[in-house]
Protein backbone atom coordinates (compact mmCIF):
# COMPACT_ATOMS: atom_id res chain seq x y z
CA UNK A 1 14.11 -10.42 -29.48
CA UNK A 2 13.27 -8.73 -25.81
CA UNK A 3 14.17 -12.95 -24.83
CA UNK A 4 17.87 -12.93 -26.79
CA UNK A 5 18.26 -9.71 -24.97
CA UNK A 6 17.63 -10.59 -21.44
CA UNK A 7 19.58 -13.70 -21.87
CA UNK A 8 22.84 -11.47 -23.17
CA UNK A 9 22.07 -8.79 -19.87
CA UNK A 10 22.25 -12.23 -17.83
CA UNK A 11 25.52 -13.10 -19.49
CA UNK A 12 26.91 -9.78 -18.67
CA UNK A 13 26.09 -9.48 -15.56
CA UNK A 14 27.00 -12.88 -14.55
CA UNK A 15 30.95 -12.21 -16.05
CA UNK A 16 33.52 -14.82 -16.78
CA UNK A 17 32.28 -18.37 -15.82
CA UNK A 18 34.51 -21.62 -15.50
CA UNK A 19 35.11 -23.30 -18.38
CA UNK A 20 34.76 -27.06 -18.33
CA UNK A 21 34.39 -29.67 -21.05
CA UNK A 22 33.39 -33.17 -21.14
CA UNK A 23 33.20 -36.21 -23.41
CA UNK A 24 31.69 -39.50 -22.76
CA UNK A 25 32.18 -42.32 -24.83
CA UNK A 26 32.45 -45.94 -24.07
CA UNK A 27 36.27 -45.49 -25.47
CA UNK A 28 36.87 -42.73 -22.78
CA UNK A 29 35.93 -40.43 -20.00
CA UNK A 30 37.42 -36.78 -20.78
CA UNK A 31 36.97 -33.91 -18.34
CA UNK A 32 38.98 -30.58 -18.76
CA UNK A 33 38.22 -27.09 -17.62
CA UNK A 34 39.94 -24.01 -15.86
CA UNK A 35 38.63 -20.85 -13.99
CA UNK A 36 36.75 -17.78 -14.91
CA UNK A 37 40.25 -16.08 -13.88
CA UNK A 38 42.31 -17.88 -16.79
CA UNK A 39 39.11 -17.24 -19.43
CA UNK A 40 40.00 -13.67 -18.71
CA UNK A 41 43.81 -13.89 -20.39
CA UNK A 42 43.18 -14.21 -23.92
CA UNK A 43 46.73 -15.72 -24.49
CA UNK A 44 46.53 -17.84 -21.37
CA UNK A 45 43.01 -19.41 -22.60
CA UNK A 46 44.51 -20.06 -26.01
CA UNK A 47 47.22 -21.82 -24.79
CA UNK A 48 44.93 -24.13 -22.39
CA UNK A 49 42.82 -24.97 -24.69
CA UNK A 50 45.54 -26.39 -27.06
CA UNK A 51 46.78 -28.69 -24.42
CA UNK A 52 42.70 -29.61 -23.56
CA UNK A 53 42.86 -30.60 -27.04
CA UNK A 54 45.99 -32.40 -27.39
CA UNK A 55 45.38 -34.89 -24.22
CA UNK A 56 42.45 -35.53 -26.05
CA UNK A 57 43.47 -36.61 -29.25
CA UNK A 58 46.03 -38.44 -26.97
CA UNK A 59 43.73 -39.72 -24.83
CA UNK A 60 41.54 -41.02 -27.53
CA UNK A 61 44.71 -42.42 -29.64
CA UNK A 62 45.88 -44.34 -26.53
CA UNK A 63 42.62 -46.22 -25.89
CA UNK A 64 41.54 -47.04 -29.21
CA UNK A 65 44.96 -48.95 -29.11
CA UNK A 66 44.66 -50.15 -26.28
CA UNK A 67 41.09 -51.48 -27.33
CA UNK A 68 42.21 -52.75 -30.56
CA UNK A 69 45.17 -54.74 -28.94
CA UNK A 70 42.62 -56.59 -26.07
CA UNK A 71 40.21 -57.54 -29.60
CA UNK A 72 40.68 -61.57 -29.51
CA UNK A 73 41.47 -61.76 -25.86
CA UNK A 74 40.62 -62.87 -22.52
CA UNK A 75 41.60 -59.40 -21.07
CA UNK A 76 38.59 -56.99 -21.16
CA UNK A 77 38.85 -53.39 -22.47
CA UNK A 78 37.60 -50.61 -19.86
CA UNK A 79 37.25 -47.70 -20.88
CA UNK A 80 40.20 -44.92 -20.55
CA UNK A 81 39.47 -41.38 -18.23
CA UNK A 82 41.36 -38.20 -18.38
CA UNK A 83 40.42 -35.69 -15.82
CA UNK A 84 42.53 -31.80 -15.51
CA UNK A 85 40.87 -29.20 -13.74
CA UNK A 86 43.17 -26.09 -13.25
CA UNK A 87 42.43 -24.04 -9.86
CA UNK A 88 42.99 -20.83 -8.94
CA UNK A 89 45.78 -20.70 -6.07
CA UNK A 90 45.73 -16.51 -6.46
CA UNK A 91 45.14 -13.70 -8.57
CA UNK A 92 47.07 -10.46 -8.26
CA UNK A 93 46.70 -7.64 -10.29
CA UNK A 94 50.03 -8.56 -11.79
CA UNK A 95 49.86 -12.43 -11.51
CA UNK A 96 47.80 -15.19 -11.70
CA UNK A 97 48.75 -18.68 -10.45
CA UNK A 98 46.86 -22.18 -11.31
CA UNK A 99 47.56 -25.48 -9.71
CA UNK A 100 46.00 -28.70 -11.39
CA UNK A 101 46.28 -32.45 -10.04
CA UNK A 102 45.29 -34.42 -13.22
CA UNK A 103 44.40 -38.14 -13.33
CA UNK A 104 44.32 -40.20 -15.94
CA UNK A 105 43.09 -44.31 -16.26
CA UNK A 106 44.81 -46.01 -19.34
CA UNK A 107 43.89 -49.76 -18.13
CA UNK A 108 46.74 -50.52 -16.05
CA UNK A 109 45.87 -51.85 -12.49
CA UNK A 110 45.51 -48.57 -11.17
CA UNK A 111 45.66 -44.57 -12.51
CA UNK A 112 48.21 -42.46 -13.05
CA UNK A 113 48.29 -38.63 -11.42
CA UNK A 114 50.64 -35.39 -12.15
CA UNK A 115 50.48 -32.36 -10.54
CA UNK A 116 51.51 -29.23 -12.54
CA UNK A 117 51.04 -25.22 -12.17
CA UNK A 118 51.52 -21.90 -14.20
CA UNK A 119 51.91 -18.43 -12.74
CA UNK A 120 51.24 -16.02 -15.54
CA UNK A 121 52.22 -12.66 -15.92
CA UNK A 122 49.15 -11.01 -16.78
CA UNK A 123 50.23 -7.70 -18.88
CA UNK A 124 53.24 -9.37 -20.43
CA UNK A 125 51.30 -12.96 -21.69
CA UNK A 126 53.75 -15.48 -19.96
CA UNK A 127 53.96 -17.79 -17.88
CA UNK A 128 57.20 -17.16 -15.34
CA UNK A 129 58.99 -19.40 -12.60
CA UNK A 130 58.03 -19.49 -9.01
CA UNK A 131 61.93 -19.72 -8.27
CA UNK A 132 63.02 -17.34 -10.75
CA UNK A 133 61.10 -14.63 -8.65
CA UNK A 134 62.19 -15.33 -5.69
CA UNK A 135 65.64 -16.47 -6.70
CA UNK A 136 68.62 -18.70 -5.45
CA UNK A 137 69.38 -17.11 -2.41
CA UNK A 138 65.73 -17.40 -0.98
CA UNK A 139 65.28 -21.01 -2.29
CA UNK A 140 68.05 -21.91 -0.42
CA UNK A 141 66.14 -20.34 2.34
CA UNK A 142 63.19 -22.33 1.79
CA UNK A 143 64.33 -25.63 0.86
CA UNK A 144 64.75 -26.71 4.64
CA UNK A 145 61.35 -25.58 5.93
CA UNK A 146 60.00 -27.31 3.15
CA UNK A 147 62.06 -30.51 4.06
CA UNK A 148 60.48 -30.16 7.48
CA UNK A 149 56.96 -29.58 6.38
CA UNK A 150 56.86 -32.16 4.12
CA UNK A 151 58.38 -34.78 7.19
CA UNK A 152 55.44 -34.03 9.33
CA UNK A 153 53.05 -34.60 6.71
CA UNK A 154 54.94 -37.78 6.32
CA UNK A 155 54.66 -38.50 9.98
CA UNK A 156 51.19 -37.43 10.44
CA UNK A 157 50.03 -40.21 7.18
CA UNK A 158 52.27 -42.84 8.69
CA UNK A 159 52.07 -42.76 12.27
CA UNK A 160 55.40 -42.60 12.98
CA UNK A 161 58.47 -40.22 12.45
CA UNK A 162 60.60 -39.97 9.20
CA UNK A 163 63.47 -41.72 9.62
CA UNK A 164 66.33 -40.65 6.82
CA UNK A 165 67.54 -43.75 4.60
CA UNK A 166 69.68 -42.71 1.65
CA UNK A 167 68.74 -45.84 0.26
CA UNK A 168 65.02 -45.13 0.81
CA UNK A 169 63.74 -42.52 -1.59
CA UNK A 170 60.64 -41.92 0.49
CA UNK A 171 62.35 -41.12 3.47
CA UNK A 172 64.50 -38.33 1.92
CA UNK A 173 63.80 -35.20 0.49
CA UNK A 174 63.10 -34.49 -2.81
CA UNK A 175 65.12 -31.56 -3.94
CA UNK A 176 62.82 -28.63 -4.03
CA UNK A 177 64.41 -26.99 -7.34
CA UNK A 178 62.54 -29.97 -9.08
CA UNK A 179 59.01 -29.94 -7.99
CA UNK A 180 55.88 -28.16 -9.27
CA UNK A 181 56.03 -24.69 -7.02
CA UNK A 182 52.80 -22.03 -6.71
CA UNK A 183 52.05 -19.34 -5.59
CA UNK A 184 49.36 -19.18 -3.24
CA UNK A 185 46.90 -16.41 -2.01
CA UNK A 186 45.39 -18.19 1.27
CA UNK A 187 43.19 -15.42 2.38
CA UNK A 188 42.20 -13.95 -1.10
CA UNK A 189 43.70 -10.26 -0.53
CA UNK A 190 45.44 -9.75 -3.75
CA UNK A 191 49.18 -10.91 -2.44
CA UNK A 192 50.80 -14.37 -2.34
CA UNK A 193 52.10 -15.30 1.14
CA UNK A 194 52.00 -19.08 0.80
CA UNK A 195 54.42 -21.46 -1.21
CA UNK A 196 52.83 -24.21 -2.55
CA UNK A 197 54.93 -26.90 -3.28
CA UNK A 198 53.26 -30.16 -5.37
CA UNK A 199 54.13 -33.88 -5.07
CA UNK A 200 52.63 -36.43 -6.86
CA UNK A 201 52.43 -40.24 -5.82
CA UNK A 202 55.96 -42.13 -5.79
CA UNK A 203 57.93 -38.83 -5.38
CA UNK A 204 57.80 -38.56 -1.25
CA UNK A 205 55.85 -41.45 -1.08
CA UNK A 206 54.13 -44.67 -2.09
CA UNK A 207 51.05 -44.40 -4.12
CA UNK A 208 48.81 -45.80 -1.02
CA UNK A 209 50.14 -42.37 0.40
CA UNK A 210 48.63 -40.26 -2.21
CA UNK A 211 50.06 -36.84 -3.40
CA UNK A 212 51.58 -34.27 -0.76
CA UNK A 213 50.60 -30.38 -0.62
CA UNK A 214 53.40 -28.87 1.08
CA UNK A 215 52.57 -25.42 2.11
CA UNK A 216 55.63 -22.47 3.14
CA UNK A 217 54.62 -19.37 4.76
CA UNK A 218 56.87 -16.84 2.97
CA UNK A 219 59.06 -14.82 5.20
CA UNK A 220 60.43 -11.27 4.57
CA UNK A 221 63.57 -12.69 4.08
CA UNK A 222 62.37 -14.85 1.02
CA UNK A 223 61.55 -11.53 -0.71
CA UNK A 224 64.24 -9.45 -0.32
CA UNK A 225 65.95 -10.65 -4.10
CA UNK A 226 62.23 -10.22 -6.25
CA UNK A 227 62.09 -7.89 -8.46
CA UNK A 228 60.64 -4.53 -8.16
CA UNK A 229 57.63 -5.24 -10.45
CA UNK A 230 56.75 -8.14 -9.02
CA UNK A 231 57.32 -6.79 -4.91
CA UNK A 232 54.23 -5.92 -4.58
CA UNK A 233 52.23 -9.55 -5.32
CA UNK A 234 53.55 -10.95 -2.55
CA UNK A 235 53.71 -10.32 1.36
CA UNK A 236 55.76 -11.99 4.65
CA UNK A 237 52.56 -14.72 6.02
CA UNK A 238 53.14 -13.36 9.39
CA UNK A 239 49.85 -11.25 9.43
CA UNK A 240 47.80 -14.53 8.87
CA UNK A 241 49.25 -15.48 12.87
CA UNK A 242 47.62 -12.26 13.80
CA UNK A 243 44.81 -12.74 12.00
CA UNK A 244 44.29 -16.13 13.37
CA UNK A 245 45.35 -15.39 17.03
């Protein structure tokens, strides 16, 4: 009895852990899990844990095909992987936002990856839109710092400048209204300064290039439109300079 206890005082005192779950088969390789902040959400953990299970039956479905059509032939099976670990990009007492690159292996010549992310609304039990927040006026504002971000990433992996090509789709820029978009807390103080913005392979880039993290300092001026219950999750980046300097 005095053991059970101590264990449950552990527990408590330890709070919320990660959650993470794993299956190993020969058939497939399944990893899924997301932070102690989204176990706290009740409605937020429900819904996670649906989609953990429905890329699993998925998962599962697609290589016992994929097994079953190989049976008789020259072409070996190897086994399928899923992988999705959500992270925490920033918790406010009002918000909390999750950004996830997930792979998956389904016996083609090389993986697949997808980046996705969720900022939830914490006392109302939804998820809400990066650009919704901030609205048009301020995404208008951010679209061409983004552009420019994303270039010198660009430059910096391929050792030379981004030239524009229209006919080139990894030369232009993606139109920011249609990519994954976070929230981020860089320094962990309860406020969101940061716009994260999430590529995966063959949208700025070839796959050799990997998937692009473009990151935004918010201005003031990228605020001024939010709403007045959501004001006070975010703040202008410019005291990070200071901090830094």
């Amino acid at each position: 009895m005095h053991a059970l206890a101590t264990i449950a005082l552990v527990a408590a005192l330890a709070g919320p852990q990660d959650f993470v779950r794993t299956d190993e088969s020969d058939l497939l390789s399944f990893s899924y899990g997301w932070p102690a902040a989204a176990e706290q959400e009740p409605v937020l953990r429900g819904r996670l844990a649906a989609e953990m299970e429905s890329a699993l039956r998925q998962a599962r479905d697609s290589a016992a095909e994929d097994r079953g059509a190989r049976q008789g032939s020259e072409l070996p099976f190897n086994a399928h992987s899923y992988e999705r670990r959500w992270e925490l990009a920033g918790l406010t007492p009002r918000l909390l936002s999750l950004v996830t690159e997930s792979s998956a292996y389904t016996g083609g010549a090389h993986g697949s990856v997808e980046t996705a992310a969720i900022l939830w609304d914490r006392p109302r039990g939804v998820a809400v839109q990066p650009a919704g927040l901030l609205g048009d006026l301020a995404m208008e504002r951010i679209e061409p710092l983004y552009c420019a971000a994303l270039d010198a990433l660009r430059s910096e992996k391929r050792g030379e400048p981004v030239r524009r090509d229209p006919s080139d789709g990894f030369t232009t820029c993606p139109p920011l209204a249609e990519q994954v978009i976070a929230p981020a807390d860089k320094d962990r103080n309860g406020r969101f300064e940061t716009l994260q913005i999430l590529l995966a392979p063959y949208v700025a880039g070839p796959w050799v290039e990997g998937s692009y993290v473009v990151e935004v300092p918010l201005e003031m001026t990228h605020l001024d439109a939010m709403e007045a219950a959501f004001r006070p999750s975010f703040e202008p980046a410019a005291h990070l300079a200071g901090e830094r300097g």
